[in-house]
Protein backbone atom coordinates (compact mmCIF):
# COMPACT_ATOMS: atom_id res chain seq x y z
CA UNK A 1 13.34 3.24 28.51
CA UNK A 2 11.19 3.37 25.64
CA UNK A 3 10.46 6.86 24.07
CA UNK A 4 7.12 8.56 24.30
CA UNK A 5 5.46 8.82 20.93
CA UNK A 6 4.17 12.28 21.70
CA UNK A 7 2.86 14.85 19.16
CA UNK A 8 6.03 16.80 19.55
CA UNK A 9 8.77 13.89 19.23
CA UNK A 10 11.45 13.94 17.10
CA UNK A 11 10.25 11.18 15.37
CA UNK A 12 6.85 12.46 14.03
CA UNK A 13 8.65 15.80 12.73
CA UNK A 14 11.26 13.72 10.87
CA UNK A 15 10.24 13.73 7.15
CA UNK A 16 11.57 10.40 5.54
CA UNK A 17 9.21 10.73 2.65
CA UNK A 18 6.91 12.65 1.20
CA UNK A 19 3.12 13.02 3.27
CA UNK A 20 1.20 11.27 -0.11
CA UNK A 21 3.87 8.35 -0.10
CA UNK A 22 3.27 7.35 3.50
CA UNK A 23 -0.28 7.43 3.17
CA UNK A 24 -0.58 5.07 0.14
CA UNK A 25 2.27 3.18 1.40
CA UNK A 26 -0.47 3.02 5.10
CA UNK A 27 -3.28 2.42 2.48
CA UNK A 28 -1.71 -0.82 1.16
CA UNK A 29 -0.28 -1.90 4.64
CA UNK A 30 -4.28 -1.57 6.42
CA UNK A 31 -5.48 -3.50 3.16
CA UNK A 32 -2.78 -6.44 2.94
CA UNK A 33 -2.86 -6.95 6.78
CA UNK A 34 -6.48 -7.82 6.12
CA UNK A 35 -6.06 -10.07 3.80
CA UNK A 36 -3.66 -12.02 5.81
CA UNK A 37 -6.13 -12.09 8.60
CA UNK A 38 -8.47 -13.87 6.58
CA UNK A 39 -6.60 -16.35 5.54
CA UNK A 40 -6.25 -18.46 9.02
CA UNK A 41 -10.46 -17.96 8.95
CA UNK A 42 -10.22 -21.38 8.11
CA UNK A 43 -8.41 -21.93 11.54
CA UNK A 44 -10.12 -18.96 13.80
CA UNK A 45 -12.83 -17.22 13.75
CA UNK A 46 -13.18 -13.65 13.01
CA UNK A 47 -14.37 -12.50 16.50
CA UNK A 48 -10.95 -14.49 17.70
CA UNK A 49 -8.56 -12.81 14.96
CA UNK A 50 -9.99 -9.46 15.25
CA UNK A 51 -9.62 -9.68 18.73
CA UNK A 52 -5.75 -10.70 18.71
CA UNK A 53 -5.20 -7.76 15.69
CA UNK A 54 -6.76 -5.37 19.05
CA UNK A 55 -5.00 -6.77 21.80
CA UNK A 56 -1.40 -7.05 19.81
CA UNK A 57 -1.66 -3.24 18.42
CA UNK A 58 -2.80 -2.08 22.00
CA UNK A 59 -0.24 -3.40 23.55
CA UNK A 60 2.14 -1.82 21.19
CA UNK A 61 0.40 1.50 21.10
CA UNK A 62 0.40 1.39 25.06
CA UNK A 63 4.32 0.39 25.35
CA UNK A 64 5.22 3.66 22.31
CA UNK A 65 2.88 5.99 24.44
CA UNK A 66 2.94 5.18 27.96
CA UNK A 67 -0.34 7.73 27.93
CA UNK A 68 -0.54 9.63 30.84
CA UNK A 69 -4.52 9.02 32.35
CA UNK A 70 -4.10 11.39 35.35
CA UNK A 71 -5.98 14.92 34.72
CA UNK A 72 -8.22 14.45 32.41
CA UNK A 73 -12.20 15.31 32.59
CA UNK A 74 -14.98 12.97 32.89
CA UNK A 75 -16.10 13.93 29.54
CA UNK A 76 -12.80 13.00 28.10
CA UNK A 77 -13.40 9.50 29.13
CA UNK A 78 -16.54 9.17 28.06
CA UNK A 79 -15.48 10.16 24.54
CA UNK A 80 -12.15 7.99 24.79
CA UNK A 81 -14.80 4.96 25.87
CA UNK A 82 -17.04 5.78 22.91
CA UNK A 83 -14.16 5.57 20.57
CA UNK A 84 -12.82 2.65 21.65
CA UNK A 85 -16.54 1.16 21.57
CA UNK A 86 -16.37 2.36 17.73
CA UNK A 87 -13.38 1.17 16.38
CA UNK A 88 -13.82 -2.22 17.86
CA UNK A 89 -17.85 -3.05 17.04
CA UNK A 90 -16.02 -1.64 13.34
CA UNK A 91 -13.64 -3.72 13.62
CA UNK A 92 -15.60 -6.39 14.27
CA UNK A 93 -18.94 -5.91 11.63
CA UNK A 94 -15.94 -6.09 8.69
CA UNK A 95 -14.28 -8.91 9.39
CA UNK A 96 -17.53 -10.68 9.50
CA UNK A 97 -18.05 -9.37 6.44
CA UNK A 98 -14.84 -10.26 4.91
CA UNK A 99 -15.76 -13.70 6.01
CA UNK A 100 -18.82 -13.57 3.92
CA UNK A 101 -18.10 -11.78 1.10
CA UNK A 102 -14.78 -10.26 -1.06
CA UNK A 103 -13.00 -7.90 0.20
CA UNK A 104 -12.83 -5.64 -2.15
CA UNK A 105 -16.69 -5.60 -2.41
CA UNK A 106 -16.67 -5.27 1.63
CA UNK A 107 -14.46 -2.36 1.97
CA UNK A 108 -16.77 -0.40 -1.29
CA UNK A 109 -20.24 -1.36 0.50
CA UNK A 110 -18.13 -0.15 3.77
CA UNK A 111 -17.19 3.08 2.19
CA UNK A 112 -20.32 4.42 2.22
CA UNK A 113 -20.13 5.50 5.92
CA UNK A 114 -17.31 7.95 5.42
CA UNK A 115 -18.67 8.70 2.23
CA UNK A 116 -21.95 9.83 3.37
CA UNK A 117 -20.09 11.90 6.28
CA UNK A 118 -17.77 13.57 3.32
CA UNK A 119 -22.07 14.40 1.43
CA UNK A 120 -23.52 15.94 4.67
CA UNK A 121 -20.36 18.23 4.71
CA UNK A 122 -21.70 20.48 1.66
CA UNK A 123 -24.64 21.60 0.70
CA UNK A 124 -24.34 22.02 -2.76
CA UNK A 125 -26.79 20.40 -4.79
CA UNK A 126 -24.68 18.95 -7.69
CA UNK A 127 -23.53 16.82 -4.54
CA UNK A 128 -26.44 14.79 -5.55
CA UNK A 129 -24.31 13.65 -8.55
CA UNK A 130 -21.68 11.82 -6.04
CA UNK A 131 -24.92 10.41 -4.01
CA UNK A 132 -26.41 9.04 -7.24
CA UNK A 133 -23.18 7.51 -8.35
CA UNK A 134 -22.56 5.56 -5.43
CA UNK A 135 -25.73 4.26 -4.77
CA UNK A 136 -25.55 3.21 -8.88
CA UNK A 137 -22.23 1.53 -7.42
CA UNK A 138 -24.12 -0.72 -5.15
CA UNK A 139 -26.81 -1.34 -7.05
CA UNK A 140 -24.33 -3.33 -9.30
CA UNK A 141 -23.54 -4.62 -6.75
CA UNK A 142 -26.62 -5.92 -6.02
CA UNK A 143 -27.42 -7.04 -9.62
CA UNK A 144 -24.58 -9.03 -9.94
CA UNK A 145 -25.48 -12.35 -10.92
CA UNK A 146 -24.69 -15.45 -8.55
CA UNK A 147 -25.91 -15.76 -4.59
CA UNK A 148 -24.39 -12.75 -2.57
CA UNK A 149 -24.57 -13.17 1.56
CA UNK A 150 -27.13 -11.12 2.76
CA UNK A 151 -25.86 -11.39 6.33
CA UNK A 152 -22.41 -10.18 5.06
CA UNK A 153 -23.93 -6.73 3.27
CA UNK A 154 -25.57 -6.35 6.60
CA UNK A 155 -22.09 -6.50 8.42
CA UNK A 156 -20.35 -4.28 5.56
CA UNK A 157 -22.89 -1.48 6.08
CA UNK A 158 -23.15 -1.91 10.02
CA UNK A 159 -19.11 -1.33 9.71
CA UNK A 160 -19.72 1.76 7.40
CA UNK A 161 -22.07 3.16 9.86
CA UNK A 162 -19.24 2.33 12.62
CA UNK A 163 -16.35 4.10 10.16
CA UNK A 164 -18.58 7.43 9.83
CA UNK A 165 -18.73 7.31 13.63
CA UNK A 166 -15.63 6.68 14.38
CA UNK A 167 -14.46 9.80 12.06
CA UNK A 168 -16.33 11.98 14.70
CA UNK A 169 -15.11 10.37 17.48
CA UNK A 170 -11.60 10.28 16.45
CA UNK A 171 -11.76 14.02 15.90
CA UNK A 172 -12.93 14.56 18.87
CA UNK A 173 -10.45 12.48 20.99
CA UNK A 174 -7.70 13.82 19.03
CA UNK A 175 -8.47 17.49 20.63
CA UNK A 176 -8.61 15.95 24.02
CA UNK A 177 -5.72 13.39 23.96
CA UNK A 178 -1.98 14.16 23.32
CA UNK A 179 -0.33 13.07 20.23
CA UNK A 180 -1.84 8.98 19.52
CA UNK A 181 -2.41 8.58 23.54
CA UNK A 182 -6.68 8.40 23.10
CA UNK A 183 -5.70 6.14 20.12
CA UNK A 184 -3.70 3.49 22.53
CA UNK A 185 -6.22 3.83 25.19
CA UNK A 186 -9.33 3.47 22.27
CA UNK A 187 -7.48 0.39 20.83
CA UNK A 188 -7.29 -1.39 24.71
CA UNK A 189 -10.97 -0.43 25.42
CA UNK A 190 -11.40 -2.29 22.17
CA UNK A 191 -9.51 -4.79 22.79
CA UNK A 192 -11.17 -5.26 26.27
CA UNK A 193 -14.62 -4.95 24.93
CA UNK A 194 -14.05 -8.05 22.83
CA UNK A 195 -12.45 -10.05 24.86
CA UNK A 196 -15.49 -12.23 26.36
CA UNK A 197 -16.24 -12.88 22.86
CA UNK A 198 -13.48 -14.25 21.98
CA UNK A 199 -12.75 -16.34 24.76
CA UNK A 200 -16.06 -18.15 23.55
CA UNK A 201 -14.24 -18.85 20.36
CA UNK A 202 -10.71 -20.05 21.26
CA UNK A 203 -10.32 -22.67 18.82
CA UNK A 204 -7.10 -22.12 16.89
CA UNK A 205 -5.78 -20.08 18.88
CA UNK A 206 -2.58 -22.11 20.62
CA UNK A 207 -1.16 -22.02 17.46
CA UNK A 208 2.02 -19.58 17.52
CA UNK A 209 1.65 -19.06 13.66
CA UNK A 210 -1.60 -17.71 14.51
CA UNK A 211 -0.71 -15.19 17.02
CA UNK A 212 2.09 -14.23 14.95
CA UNK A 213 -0.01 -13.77 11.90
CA UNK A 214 -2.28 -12.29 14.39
CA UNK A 215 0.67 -9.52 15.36
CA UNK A 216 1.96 -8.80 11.82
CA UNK A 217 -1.69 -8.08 11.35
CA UNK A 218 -2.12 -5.68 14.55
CA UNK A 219 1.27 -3.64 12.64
CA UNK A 220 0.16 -3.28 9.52
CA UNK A 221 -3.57 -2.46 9.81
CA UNK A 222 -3.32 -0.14 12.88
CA UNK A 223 -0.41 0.23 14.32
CA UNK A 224 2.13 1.20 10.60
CA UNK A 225 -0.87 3.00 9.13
CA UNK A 226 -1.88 5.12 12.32
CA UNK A 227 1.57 6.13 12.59
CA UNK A 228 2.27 7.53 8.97
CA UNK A 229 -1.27 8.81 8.89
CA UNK A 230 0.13 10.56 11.89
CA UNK A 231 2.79 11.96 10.34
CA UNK A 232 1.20 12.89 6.98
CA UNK A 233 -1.28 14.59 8.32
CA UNK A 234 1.12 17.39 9.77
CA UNK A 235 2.21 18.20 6.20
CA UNK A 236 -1.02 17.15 3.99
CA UNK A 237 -4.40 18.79 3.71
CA UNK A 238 -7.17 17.10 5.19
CA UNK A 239 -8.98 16.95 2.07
CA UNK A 240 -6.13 15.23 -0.22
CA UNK A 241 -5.92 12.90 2.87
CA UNK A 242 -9.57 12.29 2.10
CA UNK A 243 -9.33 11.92 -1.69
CA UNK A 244 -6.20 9.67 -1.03
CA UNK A 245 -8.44 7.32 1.05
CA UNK A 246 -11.01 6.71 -1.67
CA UNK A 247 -8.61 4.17 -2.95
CA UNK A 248 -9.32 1.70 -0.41
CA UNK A 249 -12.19 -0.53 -2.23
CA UNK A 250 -9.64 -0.85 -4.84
CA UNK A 251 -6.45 -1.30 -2.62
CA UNK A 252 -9.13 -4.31 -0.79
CA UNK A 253 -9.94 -5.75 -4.51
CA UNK A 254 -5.98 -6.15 -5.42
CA UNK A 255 -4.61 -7.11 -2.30
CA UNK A 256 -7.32 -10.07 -1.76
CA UNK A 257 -6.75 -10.89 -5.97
CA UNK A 258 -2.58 -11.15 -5.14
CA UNK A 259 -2.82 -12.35 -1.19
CA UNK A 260 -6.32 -14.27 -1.55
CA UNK A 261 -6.66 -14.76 -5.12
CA UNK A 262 -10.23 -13.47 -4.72
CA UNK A 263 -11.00 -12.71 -8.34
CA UNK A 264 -13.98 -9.58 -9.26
CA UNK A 265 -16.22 -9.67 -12.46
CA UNK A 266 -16.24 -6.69 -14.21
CA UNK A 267 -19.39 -5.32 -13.21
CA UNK A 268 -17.97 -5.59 -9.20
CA UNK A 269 -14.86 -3.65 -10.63
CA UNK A 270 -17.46 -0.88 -12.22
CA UNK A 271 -19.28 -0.68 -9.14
CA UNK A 272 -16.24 -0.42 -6.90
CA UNK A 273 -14.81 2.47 -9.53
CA UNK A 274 -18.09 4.34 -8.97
CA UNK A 275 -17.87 4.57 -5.31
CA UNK A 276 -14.39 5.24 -5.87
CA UNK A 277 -14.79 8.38 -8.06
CA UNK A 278 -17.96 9.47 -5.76
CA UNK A 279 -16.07 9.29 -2.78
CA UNK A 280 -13.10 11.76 -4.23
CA UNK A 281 -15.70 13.85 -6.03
CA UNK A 282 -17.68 14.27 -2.95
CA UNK A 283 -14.69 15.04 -1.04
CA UNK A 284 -12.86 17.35 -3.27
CA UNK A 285 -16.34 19.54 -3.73
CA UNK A 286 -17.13 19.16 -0.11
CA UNK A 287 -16.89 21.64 2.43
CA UNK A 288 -12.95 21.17 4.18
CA UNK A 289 -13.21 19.91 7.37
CA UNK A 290 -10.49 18.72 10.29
CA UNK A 291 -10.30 15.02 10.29
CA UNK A 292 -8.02 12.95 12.34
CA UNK A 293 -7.01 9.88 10.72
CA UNK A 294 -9.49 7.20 10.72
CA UNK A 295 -8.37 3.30 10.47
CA UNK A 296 -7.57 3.41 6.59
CA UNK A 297 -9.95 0.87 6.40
CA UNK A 298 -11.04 -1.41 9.63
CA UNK A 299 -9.88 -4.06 7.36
């Protein structure tokens, strides 16, 4: 019989390392899992790997869980359903964008969903520092010289705008769901939601390499991370957790430069370093707020 990965288990109160550790070590997981997914875009599309990352860590999430679905409210399900509508359109809008552009410029054009969520939490006008700062990260972006793919900023900050919703929704599945149970049944309404898409682009995938690339990816960008995030959180503040998470551009920039070999000028690296120090600025003089963990990155 396979244990139920409740809130209360044995296994989530076990401390094997300290709360900081397993969310950096989640951090680097989320971020090299994405690079490996983009390496077989030469041999699937996005839609198609994204899709098996969904399907693979739902079906794990569902098999840990076994979530009960008997007793809950109507309105539970409908925020459940909007969740799992969230995390996969977010899922989705990056990997196109990691198809079009770095990663590590994907993820910081990304970050400014959660980052504008963390700026709407205060109301403290020397906030206006961090929103300054991180637009002067994009603009050098922007300014960088060479072609940059339109279409793929457009994904980046459609998955940004996905990320800040998710962090709502998230929240407010995790004080309607036991333990990571709206989390498995998010991930299959993801999953579920995508799969008519995919089936339109099913080249590549009879390959086994690719589903089992496609399964080492579902571990380490949902299924590892969730979990530690999981069990950090009962031992971390929210807002370290927060400030923690502002190293994702740059986590995204190395792991593509070792995995990918995806190499950044230094006026990318400036401009990731400024949303970088925004996003920890803006959270560490921001108002503290719950959070549930959301997908380190939807890389």
């Amino acid at each position: 019989m396979v244990p139920r990965f409740a809130s209360g288990s044995s296994i989530l109160r076990t401390k094997v390392a300290h709360p900081v550790v397993l969310v950096l070590i989640g951090i680097a997981s989320v971020q090299v899992g994405a690079t490996f997914a983009k390496s077989l875009f030469d041999e699937v599309t996005p839609t198609a790997m994204v899709w098996l990352r969904l399907s693979l860590s739902a079906l794990i999430l569902l098999a840990i869980t076994r979530p009960r679905v008997r007793g809950f409210a109507r309105r539970d399900w409908l925020v459940v359903l909007a969740f799992g509508a969230s995390l996969g359109l977010m899922n989705w809008t990056i990997y196109q964008a990691f198809a079009r552009l770095p990663i590590g410029i994907a993820v910081t054009i990304e970050f400014i969903g959660p980052l504008t969520i963390a700026l709407l939490s205060s109301r403290r006008a020397r906030d206006l520092v961090w929103v300054a700062l991180a637009a002067a990260g994009v603009v050098l972006l922007g300014l960088e010289p060479g072609p940059i793919s339109i279409p793929g900023v457009l994904f980046a900050l459609a998955a940004g705008a996905c990320w800040a919703s998710y962090i709502v929704l998230s929240k407010a599945t995790g004080a309607r769901w036991e333990g990571i149970d709206g989390l498995a049944l998010a991930s299959t309404v993801a999953a579920v939601a995508l799969t008519p898409a995919a089936m339109t682009h099913t080249d590549g995938l009879g390959a086994p390499h690719v589903w089992l690339v496609g399964l080492m990816v579902g571990l380490m960008s949902s299924v590892v991370p969730y979990s530690l995030d999981l069990i950090a959180l009962r031992s971390i503040k929210p807002a370290l957790y927060a400030i923690l998470m502002s190293l994702e551009p740059a986590a995204g920039a190395l792991a593509a430069i070792v995995v990918l070999h995806e190499g950044l000028s230094g006026q990318q690296w400036l401009a990731i370093a400024c949303v970088v120090v925004a996003s920890a600025g803006a959270t560490t003089t921001g108002k503290p707020a719950h959070h549930v963990p959301a997908e380190s990155t939807p890389a």
